[in-house]
Protein backbone atom coordinates (compact mmCIF):
# COMPACT_ATOMS: atom_id res chain seq x y z
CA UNK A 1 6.54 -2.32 8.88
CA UNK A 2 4.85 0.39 7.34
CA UNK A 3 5.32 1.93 3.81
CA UNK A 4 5.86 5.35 3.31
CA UNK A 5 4.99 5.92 6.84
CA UNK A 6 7.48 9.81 6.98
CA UNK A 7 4.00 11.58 6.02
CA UNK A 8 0.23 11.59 5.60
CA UNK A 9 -1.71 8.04 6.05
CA UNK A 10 1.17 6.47 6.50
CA UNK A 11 3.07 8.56 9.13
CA UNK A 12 -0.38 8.53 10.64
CA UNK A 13 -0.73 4.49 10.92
CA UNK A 14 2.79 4.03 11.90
CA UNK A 15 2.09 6.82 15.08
CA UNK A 16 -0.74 5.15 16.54
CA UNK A 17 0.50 1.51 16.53
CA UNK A 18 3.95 2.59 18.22
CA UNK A 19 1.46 4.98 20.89
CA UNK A 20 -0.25 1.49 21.40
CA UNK A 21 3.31 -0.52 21.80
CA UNK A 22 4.21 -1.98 18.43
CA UNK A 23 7.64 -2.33 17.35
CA UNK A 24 7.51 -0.12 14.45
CA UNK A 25 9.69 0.34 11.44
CA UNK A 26 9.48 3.19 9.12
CA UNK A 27 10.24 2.49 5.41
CA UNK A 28 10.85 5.25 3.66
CA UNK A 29 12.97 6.71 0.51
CA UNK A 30 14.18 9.54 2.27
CA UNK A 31 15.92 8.15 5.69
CA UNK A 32 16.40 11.87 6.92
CA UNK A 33 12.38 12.58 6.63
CA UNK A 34 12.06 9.07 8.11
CA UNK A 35 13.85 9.96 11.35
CA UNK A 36 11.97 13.53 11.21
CA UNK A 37 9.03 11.36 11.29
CA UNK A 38 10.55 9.08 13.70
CA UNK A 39 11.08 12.08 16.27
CA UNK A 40 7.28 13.14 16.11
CA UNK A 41 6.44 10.21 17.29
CA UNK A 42 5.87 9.88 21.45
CA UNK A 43 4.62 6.34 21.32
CA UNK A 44 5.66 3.61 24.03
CA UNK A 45 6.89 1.28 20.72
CA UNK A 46 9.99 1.15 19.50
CA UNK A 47 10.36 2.68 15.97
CA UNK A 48 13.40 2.46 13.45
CA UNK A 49 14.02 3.30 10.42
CA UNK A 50 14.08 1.49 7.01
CA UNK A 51 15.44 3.00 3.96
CA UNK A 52 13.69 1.35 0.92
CA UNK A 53 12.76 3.30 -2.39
CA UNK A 54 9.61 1.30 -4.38
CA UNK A 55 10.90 2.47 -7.50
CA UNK A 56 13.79 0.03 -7.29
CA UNK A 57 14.03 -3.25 -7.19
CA UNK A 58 17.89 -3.12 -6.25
CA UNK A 59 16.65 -1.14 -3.08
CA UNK A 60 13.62 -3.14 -2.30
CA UNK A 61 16.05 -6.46 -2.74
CA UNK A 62 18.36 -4.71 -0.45
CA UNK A 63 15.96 -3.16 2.26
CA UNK A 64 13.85 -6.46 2.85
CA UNK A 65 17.70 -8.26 3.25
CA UNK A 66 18.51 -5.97 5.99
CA UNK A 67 14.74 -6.24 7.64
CA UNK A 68 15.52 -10.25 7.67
CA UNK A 69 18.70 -9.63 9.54
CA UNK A 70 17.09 -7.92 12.14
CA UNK A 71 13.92 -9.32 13.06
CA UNK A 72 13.24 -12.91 13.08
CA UNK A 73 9.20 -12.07 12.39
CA UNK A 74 6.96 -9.85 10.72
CA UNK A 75 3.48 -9.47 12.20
CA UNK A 76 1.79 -6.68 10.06
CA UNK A 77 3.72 -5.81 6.88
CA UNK A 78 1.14 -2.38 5.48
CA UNK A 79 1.63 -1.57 1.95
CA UNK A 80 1.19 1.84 2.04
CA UNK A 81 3.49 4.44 -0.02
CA UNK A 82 2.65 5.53 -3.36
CA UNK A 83 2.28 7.80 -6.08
CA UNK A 84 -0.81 9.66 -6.88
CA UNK A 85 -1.15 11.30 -10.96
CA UNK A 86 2.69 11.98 -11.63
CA UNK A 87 4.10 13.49 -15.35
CA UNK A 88 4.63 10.44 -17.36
CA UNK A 89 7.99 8.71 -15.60
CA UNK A 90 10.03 5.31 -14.95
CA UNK A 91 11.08 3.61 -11.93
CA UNK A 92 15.10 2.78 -12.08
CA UNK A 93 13.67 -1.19 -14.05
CA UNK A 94 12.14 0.90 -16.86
CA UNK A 95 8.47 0.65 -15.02
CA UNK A 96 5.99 3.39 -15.18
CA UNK A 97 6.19 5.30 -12.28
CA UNK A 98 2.54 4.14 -10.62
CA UNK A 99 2.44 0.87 -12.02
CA UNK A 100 5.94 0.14 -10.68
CA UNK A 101 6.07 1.93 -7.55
CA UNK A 102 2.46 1.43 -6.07
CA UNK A 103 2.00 -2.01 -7.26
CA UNK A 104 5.32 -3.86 -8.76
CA UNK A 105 7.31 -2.42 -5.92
CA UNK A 106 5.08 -3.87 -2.87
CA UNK A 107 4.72 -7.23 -4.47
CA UNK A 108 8.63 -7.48 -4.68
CA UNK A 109 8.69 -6.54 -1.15
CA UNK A 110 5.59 -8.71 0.31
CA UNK A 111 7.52 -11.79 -1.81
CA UNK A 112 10.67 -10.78 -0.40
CA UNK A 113 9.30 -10.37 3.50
CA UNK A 114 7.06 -13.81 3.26
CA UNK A 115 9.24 -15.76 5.01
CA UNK A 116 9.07 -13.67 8.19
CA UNK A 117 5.13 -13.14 7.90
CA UNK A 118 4.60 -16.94 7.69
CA UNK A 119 6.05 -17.82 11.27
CA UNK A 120 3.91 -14.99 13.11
CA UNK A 121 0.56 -16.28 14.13
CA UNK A 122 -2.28 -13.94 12.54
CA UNK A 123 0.25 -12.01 10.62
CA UNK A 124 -1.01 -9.69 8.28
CA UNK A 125 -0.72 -8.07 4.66
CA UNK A 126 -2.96 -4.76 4.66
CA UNK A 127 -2.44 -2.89 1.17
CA UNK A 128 -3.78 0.43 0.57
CA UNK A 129 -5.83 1.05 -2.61
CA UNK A 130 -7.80 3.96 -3.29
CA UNK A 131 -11.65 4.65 -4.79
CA UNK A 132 -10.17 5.63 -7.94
CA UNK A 133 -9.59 2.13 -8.68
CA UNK A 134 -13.77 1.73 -9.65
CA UNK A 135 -12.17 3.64 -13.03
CA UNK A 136 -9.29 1.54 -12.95
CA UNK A 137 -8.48 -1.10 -15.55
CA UNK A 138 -5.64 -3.43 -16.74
CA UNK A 139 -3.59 -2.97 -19.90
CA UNK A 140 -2.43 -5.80 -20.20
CA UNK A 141 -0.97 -5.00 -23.57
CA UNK A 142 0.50 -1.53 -22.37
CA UNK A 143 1.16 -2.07 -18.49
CA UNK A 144 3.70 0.30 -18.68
CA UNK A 145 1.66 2.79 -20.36
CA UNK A 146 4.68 3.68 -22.88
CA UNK A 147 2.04 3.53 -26.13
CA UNK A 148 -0.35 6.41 -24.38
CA UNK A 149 -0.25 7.45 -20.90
CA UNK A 150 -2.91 9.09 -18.72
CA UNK A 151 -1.84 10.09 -15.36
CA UNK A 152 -5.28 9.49 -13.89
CA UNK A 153 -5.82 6.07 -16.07
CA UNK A 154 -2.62 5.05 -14.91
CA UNK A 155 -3.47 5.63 -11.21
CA UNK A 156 -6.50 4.04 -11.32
CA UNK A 157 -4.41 0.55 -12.89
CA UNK A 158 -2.27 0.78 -9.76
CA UNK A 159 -4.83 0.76 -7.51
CA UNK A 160 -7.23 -1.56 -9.28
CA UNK A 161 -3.56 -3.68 -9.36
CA UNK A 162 -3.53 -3.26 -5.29
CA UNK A 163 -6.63 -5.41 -4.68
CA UNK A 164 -6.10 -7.71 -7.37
CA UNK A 165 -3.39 -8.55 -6.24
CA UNK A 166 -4.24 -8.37 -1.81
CA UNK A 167 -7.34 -11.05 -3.33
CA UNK A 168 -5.06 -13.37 -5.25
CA UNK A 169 -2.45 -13.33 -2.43
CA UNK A 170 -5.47 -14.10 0.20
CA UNK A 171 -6.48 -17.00 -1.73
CA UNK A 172 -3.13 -18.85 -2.26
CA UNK A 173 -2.45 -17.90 1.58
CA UNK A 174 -5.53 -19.82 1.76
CA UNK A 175 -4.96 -22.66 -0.42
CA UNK A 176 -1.96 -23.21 1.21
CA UNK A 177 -3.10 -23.47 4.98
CA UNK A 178 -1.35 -20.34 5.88
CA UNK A 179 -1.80 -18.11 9.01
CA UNK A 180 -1.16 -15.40 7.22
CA UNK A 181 -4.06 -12.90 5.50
CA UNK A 182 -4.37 -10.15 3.03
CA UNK A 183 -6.33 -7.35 3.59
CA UNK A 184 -6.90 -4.20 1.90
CA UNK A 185 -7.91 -0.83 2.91
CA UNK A 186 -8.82 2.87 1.66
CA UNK A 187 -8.76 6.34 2.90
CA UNK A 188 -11.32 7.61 1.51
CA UNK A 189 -11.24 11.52 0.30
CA UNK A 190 -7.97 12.72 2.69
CA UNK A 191 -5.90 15.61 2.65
CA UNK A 192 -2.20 14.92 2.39
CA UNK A 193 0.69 15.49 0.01
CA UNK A 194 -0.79 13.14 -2.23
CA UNK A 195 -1.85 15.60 -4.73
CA UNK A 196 1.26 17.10 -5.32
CA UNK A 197 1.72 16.48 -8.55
CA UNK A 198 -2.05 18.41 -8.95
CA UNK A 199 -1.31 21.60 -10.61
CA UNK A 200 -0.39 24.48 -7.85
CA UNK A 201 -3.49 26.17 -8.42
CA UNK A 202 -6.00 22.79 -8.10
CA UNK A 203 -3.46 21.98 -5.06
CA UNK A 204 -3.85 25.05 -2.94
CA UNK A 205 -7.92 24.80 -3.93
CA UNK A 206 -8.43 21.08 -2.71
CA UNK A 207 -6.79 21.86 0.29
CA UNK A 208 -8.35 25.12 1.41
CA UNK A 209 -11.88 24.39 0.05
CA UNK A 210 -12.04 19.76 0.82
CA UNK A 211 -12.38 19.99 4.62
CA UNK A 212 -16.43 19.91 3.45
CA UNK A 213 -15.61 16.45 1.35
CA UNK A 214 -12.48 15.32 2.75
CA UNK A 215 -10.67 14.02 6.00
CA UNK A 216 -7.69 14.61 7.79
CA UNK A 217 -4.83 12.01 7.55
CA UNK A 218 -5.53 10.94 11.12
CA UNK A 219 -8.96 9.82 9.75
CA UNK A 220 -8.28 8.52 6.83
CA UNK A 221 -5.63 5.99 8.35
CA UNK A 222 -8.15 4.70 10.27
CA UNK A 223 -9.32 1.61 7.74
CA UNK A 224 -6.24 0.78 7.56
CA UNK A 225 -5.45 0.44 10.96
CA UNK A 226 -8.73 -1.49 11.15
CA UNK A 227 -8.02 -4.07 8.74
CA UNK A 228 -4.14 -4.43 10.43
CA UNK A 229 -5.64 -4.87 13.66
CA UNK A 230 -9.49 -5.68 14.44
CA UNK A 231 -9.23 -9.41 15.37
CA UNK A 232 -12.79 -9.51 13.54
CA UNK A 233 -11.34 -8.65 10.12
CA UNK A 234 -10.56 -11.85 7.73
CA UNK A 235 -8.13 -12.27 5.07
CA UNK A 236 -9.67 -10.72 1.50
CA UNK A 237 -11.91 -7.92 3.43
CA UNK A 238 -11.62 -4.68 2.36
CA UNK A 239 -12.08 -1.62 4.69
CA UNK A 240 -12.82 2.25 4.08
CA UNK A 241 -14.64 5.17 5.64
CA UNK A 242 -18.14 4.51 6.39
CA UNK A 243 -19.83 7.88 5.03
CA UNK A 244 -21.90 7.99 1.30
CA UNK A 245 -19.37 7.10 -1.55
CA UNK A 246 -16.91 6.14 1.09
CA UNK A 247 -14.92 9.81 1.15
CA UNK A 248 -15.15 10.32 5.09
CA UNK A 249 -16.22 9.19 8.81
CA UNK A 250 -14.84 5.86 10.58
CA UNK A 251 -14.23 2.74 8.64
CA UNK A 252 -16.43 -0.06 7.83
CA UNK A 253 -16.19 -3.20 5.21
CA UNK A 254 -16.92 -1.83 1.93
CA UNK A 255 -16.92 -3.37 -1.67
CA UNK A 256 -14.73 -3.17 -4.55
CA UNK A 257 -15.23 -3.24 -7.94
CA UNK A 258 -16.34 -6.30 -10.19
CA UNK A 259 -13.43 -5.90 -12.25
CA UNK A 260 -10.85 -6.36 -8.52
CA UNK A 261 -12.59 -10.08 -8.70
CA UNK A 262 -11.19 -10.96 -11.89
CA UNK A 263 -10.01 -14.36 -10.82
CA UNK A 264 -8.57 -14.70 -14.35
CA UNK A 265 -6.83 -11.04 -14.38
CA UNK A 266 -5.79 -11.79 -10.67
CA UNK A 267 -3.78 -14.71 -11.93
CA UNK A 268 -2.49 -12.94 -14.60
CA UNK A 269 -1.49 -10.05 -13.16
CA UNK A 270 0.68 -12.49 -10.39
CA UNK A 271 2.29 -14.15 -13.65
CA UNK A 272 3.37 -10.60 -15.06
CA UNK A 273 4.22 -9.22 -11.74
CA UNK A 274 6.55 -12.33 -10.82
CA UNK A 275 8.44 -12.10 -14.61
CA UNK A 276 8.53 -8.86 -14.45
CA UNK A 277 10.07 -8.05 -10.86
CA UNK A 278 11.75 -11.94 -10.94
CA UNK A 279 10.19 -12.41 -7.50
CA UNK A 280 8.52 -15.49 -6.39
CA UNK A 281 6.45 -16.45 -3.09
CA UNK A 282 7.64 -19.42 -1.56
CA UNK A 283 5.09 -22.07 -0.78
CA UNK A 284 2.73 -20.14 -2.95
């Protein structure tokens, strides 16, 4: 199950492990683009289509019921939609937009979806971060950002909240003999509809002028596929492309920031994210 997977990194992942025979399903907020996506896609895998929308937690409650009903397991479960510098917004539960749909949303649905990763040998959690979390940091006294928001400051929380949380997640998998691992992975400097919410002008710049410092989606999906499925990869690895400052070429391990191995703010930011989305992880 893939994230997000209509466009960009995510359509990207979703194409080339249905080309190499994975049952594949699509989740994504906009069914028709989904099954636009779905019809580009001449793999020998089966692929459906998920409606789910990150910015609820009705419709993440409701998509991961249906995805039980169907499938009995869940081998690779990739994290991947997201926001990227919107104007200052809410999700539908009063969350800033980032915070709640990048982060908040996937923990609800990796919570939600547990019980069918557990039963699948060398299942996997892969969660896609982003470089900008090196400026990220928590707030834990303004999470939502409603005292003073900063559409970059607030991206780089969610995303510094993305490995914090793939870390914490591998090490209670851990503690509690699971099969199960978290992994987490970056693109690097890609061009995709990410930046839309760049002004036009920046936009139609980045995109004409980054081929020199950036990828295409096709490359930049490739750490995540890596940490969903080299059988070298181990839970709490972290994967992006191998170039200087990690902005291009074909993945390798990298590092994350000092501040992503907060065990402390890991913890904490579990506690918050289980009162605040009232979703718990069984056997966890």
């Amino acid at each position: 199950m893939v994230t997000g997977a209509n466009s960009g990194i995510g359509f990207e992942t979703a194409r080339v492990l249905a080309e190499h025979g994975a049952t594949v399903v699509l989740a994504c907020r906009d069914t028709a683009r989904g099954e636009a996506a779905a019809a580009r896609m001449p793999g020998s895998g089966p692929v459906s289509v998920q409606r789910l929308d990150l910015g609820s937690l009705a419709s993440v409650r409701t998509a991961a019921s249906q995805i039980r009903a169907r499938h009995q397991q869940l081998d690779l479960l990739i994290n991947n939609a997201g926001l990227m510098m919107p104007p200052y917004g809410t999700t539908t539960d009063g969350f800033e937009l980032q915070f709640g749909t990048n982060h908040l949303g996937h923990f609800a649905l990796t919570g939600l979806l547990l019980g069918l990763l557990l039963p699948a040998a060398g299942s996997r959690v892969v969660t896609v971060s982003s470089n900008v979390h090196l400026a990220g940091r928590l707030n834990f006294a303004d999470l939502q950002s409603a005292r003073r928001y900063h559409r970059v400051a607030a991206y780089g929380q969610s995303k510094l909240a993305n490995l914090l949380f793939t870390y914490e997640l591998q090490r209670r998998l851990a503690a509690a003999g699971a099969g199960t691992s978290a992994l987490a992975a970056h693109p690097g400097t890609a061009l995709t509809g990410l930046t839309r919410y760049f002004p036009a002008a920046v936009d139609r710049a980045y995109h004409a002028l980054g081929q020199p410092i950036a990828q295409s989606a096709r490359l930049g999906a490739l750490p995540t596929l890596r940490a969903a499925a080299d059988p070298a990869a181990r839970g709490g690895e972290y994967y992006g492309p191998g170039s200087r400052f990690e902005v291009k070429g074909y993945p390798r391990r990298v590092s994350s920031s000092a501040r992503s191995h907060d065990e402390q703010a890991q913890r904490r930011l579990w506690q918050e994210s289980e009162r605040l989305t009232g979703v718990r992880y069984p056997g966890l």
